[in-house]
PDB file of N, CA and C in Angstrom:
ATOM      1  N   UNK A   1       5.262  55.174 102.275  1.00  0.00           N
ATOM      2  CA  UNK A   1       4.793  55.999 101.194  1.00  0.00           C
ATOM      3  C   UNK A   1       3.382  56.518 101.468  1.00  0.00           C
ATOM      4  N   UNK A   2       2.610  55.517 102.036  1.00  0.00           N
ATOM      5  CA  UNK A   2       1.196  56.171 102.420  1.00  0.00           C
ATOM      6  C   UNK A   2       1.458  57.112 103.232  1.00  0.00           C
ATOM      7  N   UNK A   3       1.835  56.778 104.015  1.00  0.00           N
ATOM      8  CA  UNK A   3       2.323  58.185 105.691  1.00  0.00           C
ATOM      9  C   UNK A   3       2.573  59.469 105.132  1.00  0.00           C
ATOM     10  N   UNK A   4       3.395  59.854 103.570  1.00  0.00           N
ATOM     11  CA  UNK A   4       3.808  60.935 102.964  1.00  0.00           C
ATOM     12  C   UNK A   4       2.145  61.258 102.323  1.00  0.00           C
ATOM     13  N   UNK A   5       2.210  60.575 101.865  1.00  0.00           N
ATOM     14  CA  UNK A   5       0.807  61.445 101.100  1.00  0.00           C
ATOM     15  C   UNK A   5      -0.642  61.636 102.118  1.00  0.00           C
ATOM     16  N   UNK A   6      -0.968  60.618 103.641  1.00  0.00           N
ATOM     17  CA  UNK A   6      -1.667  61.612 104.630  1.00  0.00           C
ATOM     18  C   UNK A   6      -1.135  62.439 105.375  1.00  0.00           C
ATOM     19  N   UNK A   7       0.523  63.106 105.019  1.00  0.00           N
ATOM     20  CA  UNK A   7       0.820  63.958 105.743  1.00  0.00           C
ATOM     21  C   UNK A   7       0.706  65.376 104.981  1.00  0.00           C
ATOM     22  N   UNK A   8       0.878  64.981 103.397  1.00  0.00           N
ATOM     23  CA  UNK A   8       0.633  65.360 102.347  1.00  0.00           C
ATOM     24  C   UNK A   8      -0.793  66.447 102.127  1.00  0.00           C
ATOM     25  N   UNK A   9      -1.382  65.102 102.303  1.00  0.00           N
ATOM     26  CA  UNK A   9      -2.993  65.666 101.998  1.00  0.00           C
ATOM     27  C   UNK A   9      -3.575  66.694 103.623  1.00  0.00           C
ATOM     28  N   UNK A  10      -2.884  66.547 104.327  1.00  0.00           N
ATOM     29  CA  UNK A  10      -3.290  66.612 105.776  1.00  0.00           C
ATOM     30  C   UNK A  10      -2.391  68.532 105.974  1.00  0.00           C
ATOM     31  N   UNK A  11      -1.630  68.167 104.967  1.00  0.00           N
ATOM     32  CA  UNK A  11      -0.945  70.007 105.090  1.00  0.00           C
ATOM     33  C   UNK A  11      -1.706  70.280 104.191  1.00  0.00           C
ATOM     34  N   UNK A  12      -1.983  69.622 103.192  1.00  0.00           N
ATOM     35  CA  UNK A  12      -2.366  70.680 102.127  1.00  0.00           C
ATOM     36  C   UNK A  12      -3.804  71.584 102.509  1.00  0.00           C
ATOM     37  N   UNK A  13      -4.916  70.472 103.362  1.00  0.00           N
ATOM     38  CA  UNK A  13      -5.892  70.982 103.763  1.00  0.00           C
ATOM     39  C   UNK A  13      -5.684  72.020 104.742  1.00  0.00           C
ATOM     40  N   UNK A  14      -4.726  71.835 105.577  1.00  0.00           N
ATOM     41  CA  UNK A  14      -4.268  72.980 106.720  1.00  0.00           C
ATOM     42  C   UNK A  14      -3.710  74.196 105.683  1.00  0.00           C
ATOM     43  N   UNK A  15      -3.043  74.185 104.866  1.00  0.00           N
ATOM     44  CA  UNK A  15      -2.424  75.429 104.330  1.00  0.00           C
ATOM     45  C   UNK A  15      -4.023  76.423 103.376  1.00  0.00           C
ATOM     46  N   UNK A  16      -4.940  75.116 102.844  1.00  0.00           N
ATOM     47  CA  UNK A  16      -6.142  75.782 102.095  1.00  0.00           C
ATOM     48  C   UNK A  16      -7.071  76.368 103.162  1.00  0.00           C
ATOM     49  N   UNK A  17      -7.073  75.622 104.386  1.00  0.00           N
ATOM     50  CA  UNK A  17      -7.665  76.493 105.585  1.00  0.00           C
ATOM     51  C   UNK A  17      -7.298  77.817 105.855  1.00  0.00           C
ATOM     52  N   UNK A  18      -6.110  78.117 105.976  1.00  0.00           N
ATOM     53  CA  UNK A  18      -5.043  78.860 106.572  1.00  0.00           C
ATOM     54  C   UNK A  18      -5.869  80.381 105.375  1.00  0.00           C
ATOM     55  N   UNK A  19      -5.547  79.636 103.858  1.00  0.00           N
ATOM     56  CA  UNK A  19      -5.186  80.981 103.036  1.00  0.00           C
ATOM     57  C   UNK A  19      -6.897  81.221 102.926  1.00  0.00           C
ATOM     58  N   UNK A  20      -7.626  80.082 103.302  1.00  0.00           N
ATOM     59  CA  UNK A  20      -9.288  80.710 102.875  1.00  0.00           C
ATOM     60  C   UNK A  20      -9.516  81.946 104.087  1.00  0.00           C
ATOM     61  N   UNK A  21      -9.425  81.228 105.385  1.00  0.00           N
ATOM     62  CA  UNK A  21      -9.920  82.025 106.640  1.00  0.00           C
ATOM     63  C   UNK A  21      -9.026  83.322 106.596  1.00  0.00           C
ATOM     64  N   UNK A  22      -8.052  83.379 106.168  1.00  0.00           N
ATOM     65  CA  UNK A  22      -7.374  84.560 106.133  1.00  0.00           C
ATOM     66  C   UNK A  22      -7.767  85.673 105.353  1.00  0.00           C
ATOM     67  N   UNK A  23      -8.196  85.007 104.307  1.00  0.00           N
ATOM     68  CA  UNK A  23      -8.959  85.727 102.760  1.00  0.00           C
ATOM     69  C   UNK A  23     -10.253  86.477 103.555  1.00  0.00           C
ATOM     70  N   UNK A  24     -11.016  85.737 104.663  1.00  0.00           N
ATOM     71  CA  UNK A  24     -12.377  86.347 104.896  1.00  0.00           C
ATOM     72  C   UNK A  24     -12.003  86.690 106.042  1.00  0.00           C
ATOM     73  N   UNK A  25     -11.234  86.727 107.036  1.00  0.00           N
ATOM     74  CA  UNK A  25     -10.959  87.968 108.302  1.00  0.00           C
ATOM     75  C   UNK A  25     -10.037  89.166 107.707  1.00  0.00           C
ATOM     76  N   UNK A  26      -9.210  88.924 106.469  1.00  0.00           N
ATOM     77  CA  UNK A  26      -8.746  90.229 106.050  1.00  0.00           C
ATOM     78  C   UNK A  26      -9.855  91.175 105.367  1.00  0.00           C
ATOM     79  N   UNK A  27     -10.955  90.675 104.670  1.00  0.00           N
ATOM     80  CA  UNK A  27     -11.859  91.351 104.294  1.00  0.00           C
ATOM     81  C   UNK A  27     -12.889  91.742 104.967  1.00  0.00           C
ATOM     82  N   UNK A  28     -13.233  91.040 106.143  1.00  0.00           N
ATOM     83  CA  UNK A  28     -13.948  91.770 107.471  1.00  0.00           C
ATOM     84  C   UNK A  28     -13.353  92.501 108.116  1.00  0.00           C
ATOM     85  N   UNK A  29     -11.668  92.501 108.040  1.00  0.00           N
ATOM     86  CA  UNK A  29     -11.157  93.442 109.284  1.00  0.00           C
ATOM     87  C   UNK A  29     -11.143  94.797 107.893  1.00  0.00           C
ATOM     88  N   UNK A  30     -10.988  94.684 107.129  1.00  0.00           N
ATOM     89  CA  UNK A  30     -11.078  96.087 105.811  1.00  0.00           C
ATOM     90  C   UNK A  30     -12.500  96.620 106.039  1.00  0.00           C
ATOM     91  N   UNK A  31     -13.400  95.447 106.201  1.00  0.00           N
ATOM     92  CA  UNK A  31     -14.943  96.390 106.199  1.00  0.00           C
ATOM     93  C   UNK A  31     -15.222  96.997 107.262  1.00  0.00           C
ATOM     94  N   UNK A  32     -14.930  96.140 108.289  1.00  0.00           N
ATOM     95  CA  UNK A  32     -15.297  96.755 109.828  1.00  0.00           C
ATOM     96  C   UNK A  32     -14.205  98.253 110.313  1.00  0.00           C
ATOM     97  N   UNK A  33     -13.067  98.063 109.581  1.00  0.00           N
ATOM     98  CA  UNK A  33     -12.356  98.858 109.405  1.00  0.00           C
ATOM     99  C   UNK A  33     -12.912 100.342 108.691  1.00  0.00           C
ATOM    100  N   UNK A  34     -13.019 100.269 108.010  1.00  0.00           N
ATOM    101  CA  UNK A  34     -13.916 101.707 106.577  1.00  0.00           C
ATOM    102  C   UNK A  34     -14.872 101.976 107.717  1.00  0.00           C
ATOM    103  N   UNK A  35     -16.076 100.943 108.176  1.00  0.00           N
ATOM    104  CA  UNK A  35     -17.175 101.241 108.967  1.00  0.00           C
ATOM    105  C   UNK A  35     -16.907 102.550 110.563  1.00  0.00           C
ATOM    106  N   UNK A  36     -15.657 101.771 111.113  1.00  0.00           N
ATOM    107  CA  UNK A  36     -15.822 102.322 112.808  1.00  0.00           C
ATOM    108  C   UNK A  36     -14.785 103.578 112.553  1.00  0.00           C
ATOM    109  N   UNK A  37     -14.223 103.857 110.715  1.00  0.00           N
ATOM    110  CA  UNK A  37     -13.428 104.744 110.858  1.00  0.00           C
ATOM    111  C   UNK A  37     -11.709 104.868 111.371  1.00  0.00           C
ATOM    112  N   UNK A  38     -11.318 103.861 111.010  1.00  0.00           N
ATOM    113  CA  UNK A  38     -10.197 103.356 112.215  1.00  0.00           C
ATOM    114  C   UNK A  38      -9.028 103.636 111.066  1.00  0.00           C
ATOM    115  N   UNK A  39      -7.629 104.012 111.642  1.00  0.00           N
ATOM    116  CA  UNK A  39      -6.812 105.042 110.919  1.00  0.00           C
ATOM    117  C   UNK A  39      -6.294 103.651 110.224  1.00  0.00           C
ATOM    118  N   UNK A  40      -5.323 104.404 108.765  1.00  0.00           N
ATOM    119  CA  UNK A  40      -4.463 103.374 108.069  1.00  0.00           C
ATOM    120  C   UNK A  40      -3.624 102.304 109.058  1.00  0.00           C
ATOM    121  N   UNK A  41      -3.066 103.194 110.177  1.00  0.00           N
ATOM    122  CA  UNK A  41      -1.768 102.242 110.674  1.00  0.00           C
ATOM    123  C   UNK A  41      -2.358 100.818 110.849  1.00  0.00           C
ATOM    124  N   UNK A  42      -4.073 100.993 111.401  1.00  0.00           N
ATOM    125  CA  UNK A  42      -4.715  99.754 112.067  1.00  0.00           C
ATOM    126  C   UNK A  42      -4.739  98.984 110.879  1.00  0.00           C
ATOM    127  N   UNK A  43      -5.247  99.505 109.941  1.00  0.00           N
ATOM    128  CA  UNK A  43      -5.715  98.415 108.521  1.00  0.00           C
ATOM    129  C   UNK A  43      -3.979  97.613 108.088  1.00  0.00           C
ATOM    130  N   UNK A  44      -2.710  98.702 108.095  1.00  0.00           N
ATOM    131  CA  UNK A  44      -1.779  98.332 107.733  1.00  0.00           C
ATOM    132  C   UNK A  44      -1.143  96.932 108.867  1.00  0.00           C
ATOM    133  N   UNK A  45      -1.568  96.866 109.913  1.00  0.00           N
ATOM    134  CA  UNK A  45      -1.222  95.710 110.636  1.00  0.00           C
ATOM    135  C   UNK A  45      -1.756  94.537 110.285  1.00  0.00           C
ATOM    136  N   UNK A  46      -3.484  94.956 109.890  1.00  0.00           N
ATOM    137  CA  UNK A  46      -4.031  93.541 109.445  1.00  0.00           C
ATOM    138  C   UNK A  46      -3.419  93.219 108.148  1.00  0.00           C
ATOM    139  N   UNK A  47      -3.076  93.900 107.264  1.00  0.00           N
ATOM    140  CA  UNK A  47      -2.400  93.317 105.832  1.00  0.00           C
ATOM    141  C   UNK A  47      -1.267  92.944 106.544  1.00  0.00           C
ATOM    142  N   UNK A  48      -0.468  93.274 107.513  1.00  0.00           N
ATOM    143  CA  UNK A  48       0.683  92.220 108.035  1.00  0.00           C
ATOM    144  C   UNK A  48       0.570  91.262 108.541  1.00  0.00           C
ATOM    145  N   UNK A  49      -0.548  91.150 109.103  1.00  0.00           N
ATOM    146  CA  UNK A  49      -1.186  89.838 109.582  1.00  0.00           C
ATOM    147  C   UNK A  49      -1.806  88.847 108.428  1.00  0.00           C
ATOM    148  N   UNK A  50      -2.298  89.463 107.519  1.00  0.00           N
ATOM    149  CA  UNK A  50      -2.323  88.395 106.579  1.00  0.00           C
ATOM    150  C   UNK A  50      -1.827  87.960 105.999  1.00  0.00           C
ATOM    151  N   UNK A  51      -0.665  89.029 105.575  1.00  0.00           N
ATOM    152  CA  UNK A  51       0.854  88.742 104.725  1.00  0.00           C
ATOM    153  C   UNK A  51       1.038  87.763 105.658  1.00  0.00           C
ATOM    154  N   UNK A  52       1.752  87.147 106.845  1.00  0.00           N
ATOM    155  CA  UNK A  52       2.455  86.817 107.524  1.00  0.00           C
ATOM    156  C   UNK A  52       1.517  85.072 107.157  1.00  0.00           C
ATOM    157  N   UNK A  53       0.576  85.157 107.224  1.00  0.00           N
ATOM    158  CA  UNK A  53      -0.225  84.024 107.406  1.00  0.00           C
ATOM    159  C   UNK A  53      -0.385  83.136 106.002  1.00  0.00           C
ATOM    160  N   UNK A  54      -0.130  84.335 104.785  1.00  0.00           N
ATOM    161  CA  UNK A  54      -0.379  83.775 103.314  1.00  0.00           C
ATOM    162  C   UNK A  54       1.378  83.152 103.714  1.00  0.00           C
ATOM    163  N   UNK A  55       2.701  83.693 103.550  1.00  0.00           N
ATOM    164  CA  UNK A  55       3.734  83.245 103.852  1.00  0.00           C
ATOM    165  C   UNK A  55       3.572  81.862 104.535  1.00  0.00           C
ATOM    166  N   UNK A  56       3.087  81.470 105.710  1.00  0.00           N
ATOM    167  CA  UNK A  56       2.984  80.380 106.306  1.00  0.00           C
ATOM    168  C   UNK A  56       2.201  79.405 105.645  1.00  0.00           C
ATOM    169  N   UNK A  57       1.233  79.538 104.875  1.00  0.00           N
ATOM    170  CA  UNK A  57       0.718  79.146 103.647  1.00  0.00           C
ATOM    171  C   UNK A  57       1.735  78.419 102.764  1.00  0.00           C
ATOM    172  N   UNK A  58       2.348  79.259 102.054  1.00  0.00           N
ATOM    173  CA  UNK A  58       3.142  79.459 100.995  1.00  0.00           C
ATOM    174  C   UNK A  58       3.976  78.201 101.525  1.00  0.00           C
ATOM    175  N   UNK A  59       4.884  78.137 102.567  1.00  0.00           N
ATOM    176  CA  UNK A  59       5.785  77.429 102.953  1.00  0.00           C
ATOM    177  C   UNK A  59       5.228  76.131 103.101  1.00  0.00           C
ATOM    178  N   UNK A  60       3.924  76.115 103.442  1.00  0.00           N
ATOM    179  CA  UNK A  60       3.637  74.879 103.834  1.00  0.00           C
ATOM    180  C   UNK A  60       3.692  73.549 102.433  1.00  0.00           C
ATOM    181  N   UNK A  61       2.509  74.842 101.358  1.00  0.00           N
ATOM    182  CA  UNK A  61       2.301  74.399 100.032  1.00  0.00           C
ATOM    183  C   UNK A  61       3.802  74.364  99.647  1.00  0.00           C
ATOM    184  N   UNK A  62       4.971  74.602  99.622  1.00  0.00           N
ATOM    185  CA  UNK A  62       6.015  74.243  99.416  1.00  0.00           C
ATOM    186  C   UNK A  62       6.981  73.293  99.621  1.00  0.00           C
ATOM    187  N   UNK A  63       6.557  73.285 100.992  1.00  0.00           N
ATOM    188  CA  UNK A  63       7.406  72.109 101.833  1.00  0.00           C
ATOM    189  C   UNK A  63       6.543  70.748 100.989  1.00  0.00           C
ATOM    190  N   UNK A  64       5.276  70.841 100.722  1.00  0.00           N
ATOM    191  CA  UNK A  64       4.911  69.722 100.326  1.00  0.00           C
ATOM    192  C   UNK A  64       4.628  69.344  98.751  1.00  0.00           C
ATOM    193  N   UNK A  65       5.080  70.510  97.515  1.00  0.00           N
ATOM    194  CA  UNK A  65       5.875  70.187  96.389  1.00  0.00           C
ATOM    195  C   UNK A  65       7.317  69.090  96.510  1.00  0.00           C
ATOM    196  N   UNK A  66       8.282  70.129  97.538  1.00  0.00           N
ATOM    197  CA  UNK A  66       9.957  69.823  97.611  1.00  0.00           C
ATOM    198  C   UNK A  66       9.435  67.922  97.572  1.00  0.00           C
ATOM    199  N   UNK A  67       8.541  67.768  98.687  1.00  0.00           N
ATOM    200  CA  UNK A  67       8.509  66.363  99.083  1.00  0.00           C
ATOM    201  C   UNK A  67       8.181  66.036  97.743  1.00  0.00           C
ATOM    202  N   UNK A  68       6.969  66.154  97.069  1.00  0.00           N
ATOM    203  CA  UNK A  68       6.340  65.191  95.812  1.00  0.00           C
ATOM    204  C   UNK A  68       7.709  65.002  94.877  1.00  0.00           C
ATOM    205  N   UNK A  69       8.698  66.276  94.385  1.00  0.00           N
ATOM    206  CA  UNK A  69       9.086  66.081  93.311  1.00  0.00           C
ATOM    207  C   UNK A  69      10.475  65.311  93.615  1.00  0.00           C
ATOM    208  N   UNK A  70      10.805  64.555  94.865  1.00  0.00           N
ATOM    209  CA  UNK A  70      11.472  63.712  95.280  1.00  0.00           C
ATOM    210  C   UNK A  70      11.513  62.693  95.016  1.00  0.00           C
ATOM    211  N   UNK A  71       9.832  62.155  94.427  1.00  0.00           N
ATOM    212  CA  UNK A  71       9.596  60.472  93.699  1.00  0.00           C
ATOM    213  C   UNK A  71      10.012  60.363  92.960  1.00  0.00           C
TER     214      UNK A  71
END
């Protein structure tokens, strides 16, 4: 039971990593973006790149509900 909750606590910090750092390279790649002038398609990849990364997020924070509401 301990092993679940430091595997627990141990995603959850990886998934709050995941969605913070993502939060502040999507908003540097938007500024640096506006700045050097760089067309939509470029900005539209980084919102796929962050989409893709909030998703991996999402799953993680999920996978580790499914587990809790198992007790």
């Amino acid at each position: 039971m301990s092993e679940n909750r430091d595997t627990d606590r141990r995603e959850g910090r990886k998934a709050a990593l995941i969605i913070a750092l993502t939060t502040v390279l999507w908003l540097a790649l938007q500024w640096v973006g506006r700045q050097q002038g760089w067309s939509a398609q470029v900005a539209l990849l980084g919102d796929f790149a962050a989409l893709a990364a909030y998703i991996y997020a999402l799953a993680l924070v999920w996978r580790i509900w499914r587990r809790g509401s198992g007790k």
